[in-house]
Protein backbone atom coordinates (compact mmCIF):
# COMPACT_ATOMS: atom_id res chain seq x y z
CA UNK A 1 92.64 61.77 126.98
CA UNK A 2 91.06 63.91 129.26
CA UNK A 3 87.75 62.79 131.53
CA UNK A 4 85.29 64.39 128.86
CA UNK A 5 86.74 62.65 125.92
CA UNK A 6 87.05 59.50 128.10
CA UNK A 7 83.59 59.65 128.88
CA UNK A 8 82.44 60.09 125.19
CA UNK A 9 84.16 56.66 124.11
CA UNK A 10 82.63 54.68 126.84
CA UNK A 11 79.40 55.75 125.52
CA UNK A 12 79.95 55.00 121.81
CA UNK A 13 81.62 51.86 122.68
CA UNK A 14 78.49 50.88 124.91
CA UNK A 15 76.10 52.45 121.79
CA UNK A 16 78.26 50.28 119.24
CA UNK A 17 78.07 47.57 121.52
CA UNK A 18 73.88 47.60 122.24
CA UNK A 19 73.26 47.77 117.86
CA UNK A 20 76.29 44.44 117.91
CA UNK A 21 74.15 42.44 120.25
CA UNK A 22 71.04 42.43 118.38
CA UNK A 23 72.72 41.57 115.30
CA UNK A 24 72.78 37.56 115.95
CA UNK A 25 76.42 37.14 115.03
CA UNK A 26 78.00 33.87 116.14
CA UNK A 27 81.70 35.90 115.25
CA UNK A 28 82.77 39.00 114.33
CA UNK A 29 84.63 38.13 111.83
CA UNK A 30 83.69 39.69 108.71
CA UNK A 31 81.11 38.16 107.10
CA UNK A 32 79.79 39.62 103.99
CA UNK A 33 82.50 42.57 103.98
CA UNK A 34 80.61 44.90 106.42
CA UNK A 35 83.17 45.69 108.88
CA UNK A 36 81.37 45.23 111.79
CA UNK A 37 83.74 42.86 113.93
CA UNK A 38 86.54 45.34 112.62
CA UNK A 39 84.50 48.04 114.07
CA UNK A 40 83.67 46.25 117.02
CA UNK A 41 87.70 45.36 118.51
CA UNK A 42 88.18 49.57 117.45
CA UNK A 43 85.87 50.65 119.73
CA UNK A 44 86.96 48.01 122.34
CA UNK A 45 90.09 49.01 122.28
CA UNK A 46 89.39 52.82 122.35
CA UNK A 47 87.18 52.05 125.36
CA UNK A 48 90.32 49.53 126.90
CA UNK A 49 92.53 53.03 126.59
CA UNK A 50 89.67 55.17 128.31
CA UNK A 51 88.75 52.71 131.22
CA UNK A 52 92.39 52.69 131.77
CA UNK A 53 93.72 55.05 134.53
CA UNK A 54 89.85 56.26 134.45
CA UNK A 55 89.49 56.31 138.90
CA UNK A 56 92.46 58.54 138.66
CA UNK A 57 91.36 60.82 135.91
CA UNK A 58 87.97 61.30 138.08
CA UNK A 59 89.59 61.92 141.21
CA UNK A 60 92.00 64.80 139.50
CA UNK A 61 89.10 66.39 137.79
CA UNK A 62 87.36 66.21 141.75
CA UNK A 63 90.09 67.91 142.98
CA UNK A 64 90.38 70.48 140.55
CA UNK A 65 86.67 71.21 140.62
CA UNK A 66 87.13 71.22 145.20
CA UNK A 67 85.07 68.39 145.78
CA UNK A 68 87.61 65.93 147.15
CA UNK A 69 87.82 65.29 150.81
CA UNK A 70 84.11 66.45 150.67
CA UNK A 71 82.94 63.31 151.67
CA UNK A 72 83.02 62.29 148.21
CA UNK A 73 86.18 59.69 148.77
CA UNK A 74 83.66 56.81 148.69
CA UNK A 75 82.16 57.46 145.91
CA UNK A 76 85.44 57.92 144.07
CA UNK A 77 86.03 55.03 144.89
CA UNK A 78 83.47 53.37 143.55
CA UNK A 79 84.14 54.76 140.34
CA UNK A 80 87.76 53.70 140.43
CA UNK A 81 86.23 50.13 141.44
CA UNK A 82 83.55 49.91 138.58
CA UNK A 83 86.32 51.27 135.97
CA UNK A 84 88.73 48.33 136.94
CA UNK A 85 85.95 45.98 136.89
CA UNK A 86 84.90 47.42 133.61
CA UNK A 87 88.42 47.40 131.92
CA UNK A 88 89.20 43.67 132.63
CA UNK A 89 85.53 43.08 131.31
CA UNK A 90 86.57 44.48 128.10
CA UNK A 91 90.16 42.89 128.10
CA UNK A 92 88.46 39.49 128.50
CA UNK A 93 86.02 40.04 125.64
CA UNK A 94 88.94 41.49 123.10
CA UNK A 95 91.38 38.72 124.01
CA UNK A 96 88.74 36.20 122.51
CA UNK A 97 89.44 35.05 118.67
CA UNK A 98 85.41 35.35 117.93
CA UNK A 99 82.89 37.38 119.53
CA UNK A 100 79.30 36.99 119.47
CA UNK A 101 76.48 38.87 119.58
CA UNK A 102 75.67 36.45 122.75
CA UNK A 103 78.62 37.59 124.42
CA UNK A 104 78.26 41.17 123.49
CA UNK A 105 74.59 41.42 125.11
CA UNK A 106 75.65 39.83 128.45
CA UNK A 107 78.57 42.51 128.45
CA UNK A 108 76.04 45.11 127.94
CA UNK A 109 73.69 43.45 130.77
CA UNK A 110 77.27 43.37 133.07
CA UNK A 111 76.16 45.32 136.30
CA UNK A 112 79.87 46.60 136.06
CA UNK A 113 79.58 48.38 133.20
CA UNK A 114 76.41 49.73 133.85
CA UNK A 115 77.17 50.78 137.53
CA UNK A 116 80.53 52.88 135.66
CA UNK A 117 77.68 54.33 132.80
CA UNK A 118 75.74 55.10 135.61
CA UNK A 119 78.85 57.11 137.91
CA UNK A 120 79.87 58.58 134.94
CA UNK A 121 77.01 60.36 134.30
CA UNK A 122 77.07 61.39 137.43
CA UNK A 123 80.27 62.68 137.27
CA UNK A 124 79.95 64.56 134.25
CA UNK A 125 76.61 66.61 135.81
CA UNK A 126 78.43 67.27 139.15
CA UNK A 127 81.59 68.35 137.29
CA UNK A 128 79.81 70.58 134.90
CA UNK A 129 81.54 74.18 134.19
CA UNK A 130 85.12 75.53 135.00
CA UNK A 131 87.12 73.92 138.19
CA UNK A 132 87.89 76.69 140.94
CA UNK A 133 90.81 78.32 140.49
């Protein structure tokens, strides 16, 4: 999965994640046949496979585009940091037999994950175009 694609299912994980919370579900499991808590561990685990190896991903793409050992090491970093922090946030949360709404919305409020939203974003406006050659 390469950093654009990577980037893309943090964000629709985080999306699916906001519309879960307000639902009021005390489980996903699947009540009335919706497929909701079925969606919900999909897009955790598609986001568990894109946190994972995520610092290194960044730092590649950095290098490709000439910005490491800019300066920038810090802030790569960071990223790296926020994308562990992020993946064993999500781990936790998927290894649970029911997840609720509750749960969902304090994951969503987790400064981690919005810290790594936050870099990422970054990252995708600073790394914008084709890497030097």
């Amino acid at each position: 999965m390469n950093l654009d694609e990577r980037i893309d299912v943090i964000e629709a994980g985080y999306e699916f994640m906001l519309a879960y919370a307000a639902q009021g579900r005390l489980t996903d499991s699947d009540a009335g046949g919706s497929g909701v808590g079925f969606q919900l561990r999909e897009f955790l685990g598609k986001m568990e496979a894109a946190l994972d190896g995520l610092g290194d991903e960044v730092a590649a793409v950095a290098r490709q585009h000439g910005t490491a050992g800019r300066g920038v090491e810090h802030f790569l970093d960071a990223v790296t940091e926020d994308a562990r922090k992020s993946l064993s946030l999500v781990r936790l949360v998927n290894s649970r037999p029911d997840i609720s709404s509750m749960l969902i919305d304090n994951v969503n409020g987790s400064i981690h994950l919005r810290a790594l939203l936050t870099d990422l974003f970054v990252v995708a406006e600073a790394f914008k175009g084709e890497p030097k050659a």
